[in-house]
N, C-alpha and C. Protein backbone atom coordinates (compact mmCIF):
# COMPACT_ATOMS: atom_id res chain seq x y z
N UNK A 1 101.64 84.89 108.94
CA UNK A 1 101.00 84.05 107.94
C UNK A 1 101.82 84.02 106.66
N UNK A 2 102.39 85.18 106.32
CA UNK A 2 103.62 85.24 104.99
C UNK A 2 104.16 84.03 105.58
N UNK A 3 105.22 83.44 106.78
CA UNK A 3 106.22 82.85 106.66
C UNK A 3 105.38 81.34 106.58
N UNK A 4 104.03 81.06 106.81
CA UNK A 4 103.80 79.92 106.70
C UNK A 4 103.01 79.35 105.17
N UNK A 5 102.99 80.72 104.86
CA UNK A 5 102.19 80.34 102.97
C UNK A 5 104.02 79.96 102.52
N UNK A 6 104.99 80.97 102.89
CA UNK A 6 106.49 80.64 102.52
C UNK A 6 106.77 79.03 101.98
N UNK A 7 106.45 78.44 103.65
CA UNK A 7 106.96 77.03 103.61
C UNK A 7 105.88 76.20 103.26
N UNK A 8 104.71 76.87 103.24
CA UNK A 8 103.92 75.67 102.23
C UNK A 8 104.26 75.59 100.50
N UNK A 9 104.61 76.99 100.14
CA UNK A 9 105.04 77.15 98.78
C UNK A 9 106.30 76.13 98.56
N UNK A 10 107.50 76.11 99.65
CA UNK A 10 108.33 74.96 99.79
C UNK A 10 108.10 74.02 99.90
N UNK A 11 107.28 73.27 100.42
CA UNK A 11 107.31 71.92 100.54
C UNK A 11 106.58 71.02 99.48
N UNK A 12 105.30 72.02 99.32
CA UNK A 12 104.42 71.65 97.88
C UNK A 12 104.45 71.47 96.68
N UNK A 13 104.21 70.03 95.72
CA UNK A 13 104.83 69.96 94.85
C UNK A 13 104.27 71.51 93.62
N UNK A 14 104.50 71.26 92.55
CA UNK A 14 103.26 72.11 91.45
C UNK A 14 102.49 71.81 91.55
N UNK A 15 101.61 72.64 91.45
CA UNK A 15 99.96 72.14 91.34
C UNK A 15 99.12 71.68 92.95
N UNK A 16 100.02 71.81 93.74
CA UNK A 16 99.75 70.97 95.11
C UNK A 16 99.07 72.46 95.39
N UNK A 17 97.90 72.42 96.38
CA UNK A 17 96.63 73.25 97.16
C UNK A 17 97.07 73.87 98.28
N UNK A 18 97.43 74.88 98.66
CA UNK A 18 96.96 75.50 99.94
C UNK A 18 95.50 75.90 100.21
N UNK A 19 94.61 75.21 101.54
CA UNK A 19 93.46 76.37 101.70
C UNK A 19 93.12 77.18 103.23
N UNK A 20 93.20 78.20 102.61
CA UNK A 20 93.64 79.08 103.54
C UNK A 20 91.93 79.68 104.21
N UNK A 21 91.19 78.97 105.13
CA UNK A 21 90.66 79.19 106.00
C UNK A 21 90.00 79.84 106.72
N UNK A 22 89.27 80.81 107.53
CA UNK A 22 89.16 81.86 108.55
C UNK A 22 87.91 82.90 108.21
N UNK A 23 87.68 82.95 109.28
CA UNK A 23 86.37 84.12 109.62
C UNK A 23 86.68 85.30 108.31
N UNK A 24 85.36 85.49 107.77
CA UNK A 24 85.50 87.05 106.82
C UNK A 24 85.42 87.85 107.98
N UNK A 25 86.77 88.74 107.33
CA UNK A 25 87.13 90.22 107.91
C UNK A 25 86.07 90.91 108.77
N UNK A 26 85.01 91.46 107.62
CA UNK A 26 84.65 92.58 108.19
C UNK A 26 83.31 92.65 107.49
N UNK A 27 82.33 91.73 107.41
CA UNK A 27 81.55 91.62 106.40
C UNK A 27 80.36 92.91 106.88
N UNK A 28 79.75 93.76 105.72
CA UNK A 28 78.89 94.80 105.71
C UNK A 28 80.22 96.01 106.18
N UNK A 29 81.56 95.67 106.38
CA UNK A 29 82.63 96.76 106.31
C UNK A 29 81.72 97.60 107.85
N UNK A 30 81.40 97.12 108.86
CA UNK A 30 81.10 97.80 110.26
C UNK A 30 82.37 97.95 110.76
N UNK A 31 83.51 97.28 110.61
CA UNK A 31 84.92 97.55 111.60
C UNK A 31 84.20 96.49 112.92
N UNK A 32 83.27 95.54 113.05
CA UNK A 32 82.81 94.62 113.60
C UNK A 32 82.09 93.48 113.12
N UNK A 33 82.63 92.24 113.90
CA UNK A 33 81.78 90.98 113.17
C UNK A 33 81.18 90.79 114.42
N UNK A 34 80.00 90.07 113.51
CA UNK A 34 78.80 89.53 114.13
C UNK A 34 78.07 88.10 114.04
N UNK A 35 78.06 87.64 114.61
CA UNK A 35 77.74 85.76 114.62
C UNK A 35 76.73 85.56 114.93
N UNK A 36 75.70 85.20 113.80
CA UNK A 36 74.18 84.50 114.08
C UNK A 36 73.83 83.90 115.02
N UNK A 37 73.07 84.79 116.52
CA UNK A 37 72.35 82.90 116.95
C UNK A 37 71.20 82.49 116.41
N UNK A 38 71.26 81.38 116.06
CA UNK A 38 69.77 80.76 115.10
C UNK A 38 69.51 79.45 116.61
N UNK A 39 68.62 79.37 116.34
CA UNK A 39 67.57 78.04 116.99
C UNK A 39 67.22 77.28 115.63
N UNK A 40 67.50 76.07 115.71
CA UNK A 40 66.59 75.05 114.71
C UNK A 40 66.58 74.25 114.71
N UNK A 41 65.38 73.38 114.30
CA UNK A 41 64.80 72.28 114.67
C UNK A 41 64.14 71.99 113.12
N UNK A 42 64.40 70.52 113.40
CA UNK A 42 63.48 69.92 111.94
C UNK A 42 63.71 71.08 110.85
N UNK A 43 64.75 71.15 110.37
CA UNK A 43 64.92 71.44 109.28
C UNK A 43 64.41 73.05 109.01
N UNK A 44 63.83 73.64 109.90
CA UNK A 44 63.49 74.50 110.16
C UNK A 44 64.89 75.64 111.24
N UNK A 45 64.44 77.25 111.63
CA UNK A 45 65.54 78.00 112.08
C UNK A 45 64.82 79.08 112.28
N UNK A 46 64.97 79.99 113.66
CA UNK A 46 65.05 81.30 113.43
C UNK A 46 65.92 81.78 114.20
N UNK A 47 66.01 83.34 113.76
CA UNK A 47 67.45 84.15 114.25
C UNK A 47 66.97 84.96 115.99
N UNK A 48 67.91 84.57 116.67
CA UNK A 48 67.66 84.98 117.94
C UNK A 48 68.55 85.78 118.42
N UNK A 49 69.12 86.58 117.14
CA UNK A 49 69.58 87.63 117.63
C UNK A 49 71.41 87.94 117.03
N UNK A 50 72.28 88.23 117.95
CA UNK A 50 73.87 88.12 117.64
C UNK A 50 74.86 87.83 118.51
N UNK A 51 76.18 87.10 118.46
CA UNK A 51 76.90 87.33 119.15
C UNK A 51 77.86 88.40 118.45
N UNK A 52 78.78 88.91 119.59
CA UNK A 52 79.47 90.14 119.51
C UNK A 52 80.89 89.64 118.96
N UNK A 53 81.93 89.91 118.51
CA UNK A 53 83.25 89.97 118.57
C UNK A 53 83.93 90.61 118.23
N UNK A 54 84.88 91.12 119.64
CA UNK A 54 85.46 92.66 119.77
C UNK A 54 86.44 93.02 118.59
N UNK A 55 86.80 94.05 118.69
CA UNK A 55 87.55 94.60 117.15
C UNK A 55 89.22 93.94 117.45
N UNK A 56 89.73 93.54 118.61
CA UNK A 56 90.83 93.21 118.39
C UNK A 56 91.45 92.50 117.46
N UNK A 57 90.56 91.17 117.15
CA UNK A 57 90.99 90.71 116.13
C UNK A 57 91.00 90.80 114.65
N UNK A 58 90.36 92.13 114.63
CA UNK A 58 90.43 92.67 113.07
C UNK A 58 91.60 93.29 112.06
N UNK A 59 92.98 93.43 113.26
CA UNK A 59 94.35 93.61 112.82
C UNK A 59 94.46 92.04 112.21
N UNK A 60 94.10 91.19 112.65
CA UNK A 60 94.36 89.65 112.37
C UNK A 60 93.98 89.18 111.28
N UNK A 61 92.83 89.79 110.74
CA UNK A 61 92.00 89.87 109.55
C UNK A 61 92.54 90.11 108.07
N UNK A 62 93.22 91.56 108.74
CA UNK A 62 93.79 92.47 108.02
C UNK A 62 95.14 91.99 107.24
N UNK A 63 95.58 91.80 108.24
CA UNK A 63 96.98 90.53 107.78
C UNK A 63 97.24 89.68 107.39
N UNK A 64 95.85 88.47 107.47
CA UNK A 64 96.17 87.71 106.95
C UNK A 64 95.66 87.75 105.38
N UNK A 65 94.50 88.85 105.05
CA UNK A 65 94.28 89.28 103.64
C UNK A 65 95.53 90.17 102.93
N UNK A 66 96.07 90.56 103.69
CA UNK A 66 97.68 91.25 102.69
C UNK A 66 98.65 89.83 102.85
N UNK A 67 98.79 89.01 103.80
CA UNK A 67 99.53 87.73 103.23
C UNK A 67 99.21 87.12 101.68
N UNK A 68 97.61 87.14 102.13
CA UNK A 68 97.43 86.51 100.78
C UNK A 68 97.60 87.03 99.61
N UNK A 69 97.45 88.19 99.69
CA UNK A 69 97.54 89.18 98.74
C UNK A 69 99.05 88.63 98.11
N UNK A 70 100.04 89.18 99.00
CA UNK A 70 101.28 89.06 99.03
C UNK A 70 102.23 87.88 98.37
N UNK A 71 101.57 86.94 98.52
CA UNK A 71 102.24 86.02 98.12
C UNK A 71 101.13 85.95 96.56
N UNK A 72 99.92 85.60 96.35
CA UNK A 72 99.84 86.20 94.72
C UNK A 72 100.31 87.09 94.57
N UNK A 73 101.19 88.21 94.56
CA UNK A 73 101.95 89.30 94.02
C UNK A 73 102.83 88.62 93.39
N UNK A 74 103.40 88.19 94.34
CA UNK A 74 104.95 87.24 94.52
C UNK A 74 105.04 86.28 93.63
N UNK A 75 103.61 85.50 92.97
CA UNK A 75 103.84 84.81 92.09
C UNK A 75 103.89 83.45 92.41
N UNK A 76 103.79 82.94 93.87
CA UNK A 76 104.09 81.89 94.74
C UNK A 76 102.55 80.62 94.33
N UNK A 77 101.54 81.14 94.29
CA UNK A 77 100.41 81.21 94.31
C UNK A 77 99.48 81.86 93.35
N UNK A 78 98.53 81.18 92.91
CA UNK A 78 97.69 81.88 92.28
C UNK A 78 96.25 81.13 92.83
N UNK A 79 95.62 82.33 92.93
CA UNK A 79 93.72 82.22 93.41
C UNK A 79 93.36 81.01 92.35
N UNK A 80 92.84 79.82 92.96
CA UNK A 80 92.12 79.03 91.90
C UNK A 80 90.82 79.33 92.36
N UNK A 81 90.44 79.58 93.34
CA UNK A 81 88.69 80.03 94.25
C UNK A 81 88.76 80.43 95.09
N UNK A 82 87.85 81.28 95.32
CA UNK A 82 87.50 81.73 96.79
C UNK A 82 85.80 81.86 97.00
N UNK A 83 85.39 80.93 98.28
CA UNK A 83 84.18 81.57 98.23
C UNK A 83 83.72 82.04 100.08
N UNK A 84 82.97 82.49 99.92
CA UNK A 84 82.11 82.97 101.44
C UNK A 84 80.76 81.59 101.76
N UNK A 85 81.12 81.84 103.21
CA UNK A 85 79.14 80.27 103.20
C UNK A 85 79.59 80.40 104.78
N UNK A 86 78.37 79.89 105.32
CA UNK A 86 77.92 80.49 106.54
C UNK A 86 78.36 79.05 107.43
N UNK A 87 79.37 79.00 108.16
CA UNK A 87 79.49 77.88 109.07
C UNK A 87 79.10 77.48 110.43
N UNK A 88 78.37 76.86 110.72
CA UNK A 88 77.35 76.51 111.93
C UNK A 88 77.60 75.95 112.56
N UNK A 89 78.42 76.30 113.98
CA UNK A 89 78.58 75.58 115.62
C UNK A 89 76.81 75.44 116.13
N UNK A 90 76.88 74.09 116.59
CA UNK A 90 75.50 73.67 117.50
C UNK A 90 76.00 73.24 118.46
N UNK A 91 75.15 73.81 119.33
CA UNK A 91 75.28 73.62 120.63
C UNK A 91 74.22 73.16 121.55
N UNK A 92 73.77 72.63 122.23
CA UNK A 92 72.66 71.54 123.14
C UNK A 92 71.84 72.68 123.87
N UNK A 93 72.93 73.82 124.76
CA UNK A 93 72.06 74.78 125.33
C UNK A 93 73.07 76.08 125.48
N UNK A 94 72.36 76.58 126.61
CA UNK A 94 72.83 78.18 126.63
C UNK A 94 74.37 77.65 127.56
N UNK A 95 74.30 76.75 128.77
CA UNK A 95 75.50 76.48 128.98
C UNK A 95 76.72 76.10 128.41
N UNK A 96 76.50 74.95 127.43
CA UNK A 96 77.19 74.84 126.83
C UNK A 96 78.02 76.25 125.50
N UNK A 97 77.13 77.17 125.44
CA UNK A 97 77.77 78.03 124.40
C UNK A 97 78.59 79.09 125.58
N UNK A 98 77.88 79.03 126.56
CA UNK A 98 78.74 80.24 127.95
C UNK A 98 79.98 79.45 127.80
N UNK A 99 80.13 77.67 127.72
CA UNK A 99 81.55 77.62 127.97
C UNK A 99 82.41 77.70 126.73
N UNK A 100 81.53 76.95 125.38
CA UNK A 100 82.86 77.73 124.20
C UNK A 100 82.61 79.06 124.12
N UNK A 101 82.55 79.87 124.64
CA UNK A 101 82.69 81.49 124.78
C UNK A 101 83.98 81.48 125.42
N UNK A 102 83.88 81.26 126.52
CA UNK A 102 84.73 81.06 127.60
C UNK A 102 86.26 80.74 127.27
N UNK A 103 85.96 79.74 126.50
CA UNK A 103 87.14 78.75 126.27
C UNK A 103 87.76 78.80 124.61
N UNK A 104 86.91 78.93 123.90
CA UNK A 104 87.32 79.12 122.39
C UNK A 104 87.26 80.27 122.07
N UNK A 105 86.22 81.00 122.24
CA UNK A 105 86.11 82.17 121.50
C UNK A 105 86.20 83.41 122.54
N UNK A 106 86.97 83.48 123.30
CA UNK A 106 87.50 84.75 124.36
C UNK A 106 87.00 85.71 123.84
N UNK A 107 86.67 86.36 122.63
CA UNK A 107 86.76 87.86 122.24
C UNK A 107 85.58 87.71 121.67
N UNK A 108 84.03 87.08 121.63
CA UNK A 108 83.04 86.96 121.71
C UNK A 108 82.14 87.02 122.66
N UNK A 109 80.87 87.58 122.76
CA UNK A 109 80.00 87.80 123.73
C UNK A 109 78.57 88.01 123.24
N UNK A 110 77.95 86.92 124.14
CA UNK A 110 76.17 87.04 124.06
C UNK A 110 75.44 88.26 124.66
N UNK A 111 75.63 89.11 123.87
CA UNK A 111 74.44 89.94 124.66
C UNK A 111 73.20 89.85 125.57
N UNK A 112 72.98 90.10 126.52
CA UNK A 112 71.08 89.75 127.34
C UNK A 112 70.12 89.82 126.11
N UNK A 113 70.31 90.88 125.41
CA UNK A 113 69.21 90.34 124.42
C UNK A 113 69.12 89.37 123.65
N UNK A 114 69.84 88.83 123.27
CA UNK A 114 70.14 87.56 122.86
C UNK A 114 69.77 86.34 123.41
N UNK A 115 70.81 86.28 124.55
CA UNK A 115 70.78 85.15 125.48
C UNK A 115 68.96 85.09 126.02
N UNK A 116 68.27 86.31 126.04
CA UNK A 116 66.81 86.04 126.22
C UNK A 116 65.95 85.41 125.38
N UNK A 117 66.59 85.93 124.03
CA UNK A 117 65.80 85.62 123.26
C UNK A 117 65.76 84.29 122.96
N UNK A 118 67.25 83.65 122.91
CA UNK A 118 67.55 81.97 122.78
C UNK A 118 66.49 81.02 124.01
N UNK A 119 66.38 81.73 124.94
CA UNK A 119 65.73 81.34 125.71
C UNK A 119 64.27 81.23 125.57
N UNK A 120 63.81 82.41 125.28
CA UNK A 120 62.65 82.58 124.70
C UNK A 120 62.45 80.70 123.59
N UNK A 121 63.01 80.96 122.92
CA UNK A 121 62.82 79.58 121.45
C UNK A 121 62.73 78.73 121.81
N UNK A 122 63.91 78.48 122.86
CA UNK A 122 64.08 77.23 123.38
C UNK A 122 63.24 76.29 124.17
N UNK A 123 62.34 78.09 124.91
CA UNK A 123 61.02 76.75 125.65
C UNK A 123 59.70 76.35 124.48
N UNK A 124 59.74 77.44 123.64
CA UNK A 124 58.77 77.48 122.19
C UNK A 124 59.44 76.37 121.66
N UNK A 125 60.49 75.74 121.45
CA UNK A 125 60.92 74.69 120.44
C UNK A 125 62.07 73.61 121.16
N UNK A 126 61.21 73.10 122.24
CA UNK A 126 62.32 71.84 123.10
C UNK A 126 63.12 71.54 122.48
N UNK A 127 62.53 70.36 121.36
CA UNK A 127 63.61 69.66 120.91
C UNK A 127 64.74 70.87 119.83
N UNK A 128 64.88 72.23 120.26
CA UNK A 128 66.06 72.69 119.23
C UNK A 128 66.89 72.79 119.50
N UNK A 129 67.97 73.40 118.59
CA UNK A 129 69.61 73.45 118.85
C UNK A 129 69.53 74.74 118.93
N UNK A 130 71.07 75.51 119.62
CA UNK A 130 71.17 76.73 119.29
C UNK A 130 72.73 76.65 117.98
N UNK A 131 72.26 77.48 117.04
CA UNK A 131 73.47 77.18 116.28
C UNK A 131 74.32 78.77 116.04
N UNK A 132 75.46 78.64 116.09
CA UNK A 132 76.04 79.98 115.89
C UNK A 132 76.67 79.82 114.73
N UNK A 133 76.03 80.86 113.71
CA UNK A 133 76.19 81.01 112.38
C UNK A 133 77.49 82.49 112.02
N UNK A 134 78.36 81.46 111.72
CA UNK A 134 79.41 82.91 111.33
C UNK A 134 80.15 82.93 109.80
N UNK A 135 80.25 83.92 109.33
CA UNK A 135 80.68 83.71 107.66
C UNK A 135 82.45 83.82 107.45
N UNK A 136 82.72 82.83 107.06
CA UNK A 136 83.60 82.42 106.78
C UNK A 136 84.08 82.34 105.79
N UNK A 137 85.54 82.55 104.87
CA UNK A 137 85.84 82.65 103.36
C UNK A 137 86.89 81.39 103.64
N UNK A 138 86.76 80.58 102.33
CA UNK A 138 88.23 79.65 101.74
C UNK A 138 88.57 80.21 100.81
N UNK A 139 89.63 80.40 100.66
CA UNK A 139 90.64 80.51 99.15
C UNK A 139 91.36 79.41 99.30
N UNK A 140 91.36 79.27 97.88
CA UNK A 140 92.06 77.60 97.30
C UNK A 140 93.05 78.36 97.07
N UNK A 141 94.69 78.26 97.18
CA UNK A 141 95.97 78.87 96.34
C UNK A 141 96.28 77.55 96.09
N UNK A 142 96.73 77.65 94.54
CA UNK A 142 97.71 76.85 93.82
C UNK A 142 99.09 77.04 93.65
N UNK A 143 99.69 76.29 93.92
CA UNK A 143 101.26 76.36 93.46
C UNK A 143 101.51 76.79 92.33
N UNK A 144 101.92 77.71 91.48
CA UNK A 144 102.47 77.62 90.36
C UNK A 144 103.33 77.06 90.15
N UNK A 145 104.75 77.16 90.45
CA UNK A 145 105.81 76.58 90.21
C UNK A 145 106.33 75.61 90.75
């Protein structure tokens, strides 16, 4: 991630935006993240529990917060914002989330208690969604120079 903040610092005029993206680390500092399943309907939601995701990718985490770090050291960049907010995949049903498991998110997993419980809502609330709620940070970097 250093060599690609590098060549955005190159190509970008002054003042031009990097925003740099991606799942928070390690939120409540467990050394594990955890992804909301919510059900909701009409404007309405409740929590049916968690998905899992294994610690491998928390070296990934790790790195890409000392990139950032790194390059504000460096002077390349400076923090204009950063904030945290909860971003919500919906999904139609339980199949459909078995296959972005499957397919997007490899290192995630529905627990049975979970997957029961979604089930559970779902016959209590037909018309709902299942939404997977995971917290996510942007930082805005600015070009200085």
């Amino acid at each position: 991630m250093v060599d690609a903040l590098h060549e955005a610092h190159r190509i970008l005029r002054p003042g031009g935006v990097v925003a740099d993206l991606r799942p928070e680390r390690d939120p409540g500092n467990r050394r594990r993240r955890y992804i909301r399943a919510e059900v909701r309907w009409d404007g309405q939601w409740v929590s049916a529990g968690a998905m899992r995701e294994t610690t491998e990718y928390i070296s990934d985490y790790i790195g890409a917060d000392r990139a950032v770090a790194r390059v504000l050291r460096e002077g390349l960049f400076s923090l204009e914002r950063s904030e945290l907010f909860w971003l919500r995949t919906y999904f139609r049903d339980l199949q459909t989330v078995d296959r972005h498991l499957a397919l997007e998110r490899t290192g995630t997993s529905l627990p049975e208690t979970t997957r029961r419980s979604l089930q559970r809502q779902l016959r209590r609330y037909p018309s709902a969604r299942i939404a997977a709620a995971d917290l996510f940070r942007l930082n805005v970097l600015r070009k200085d120079q």
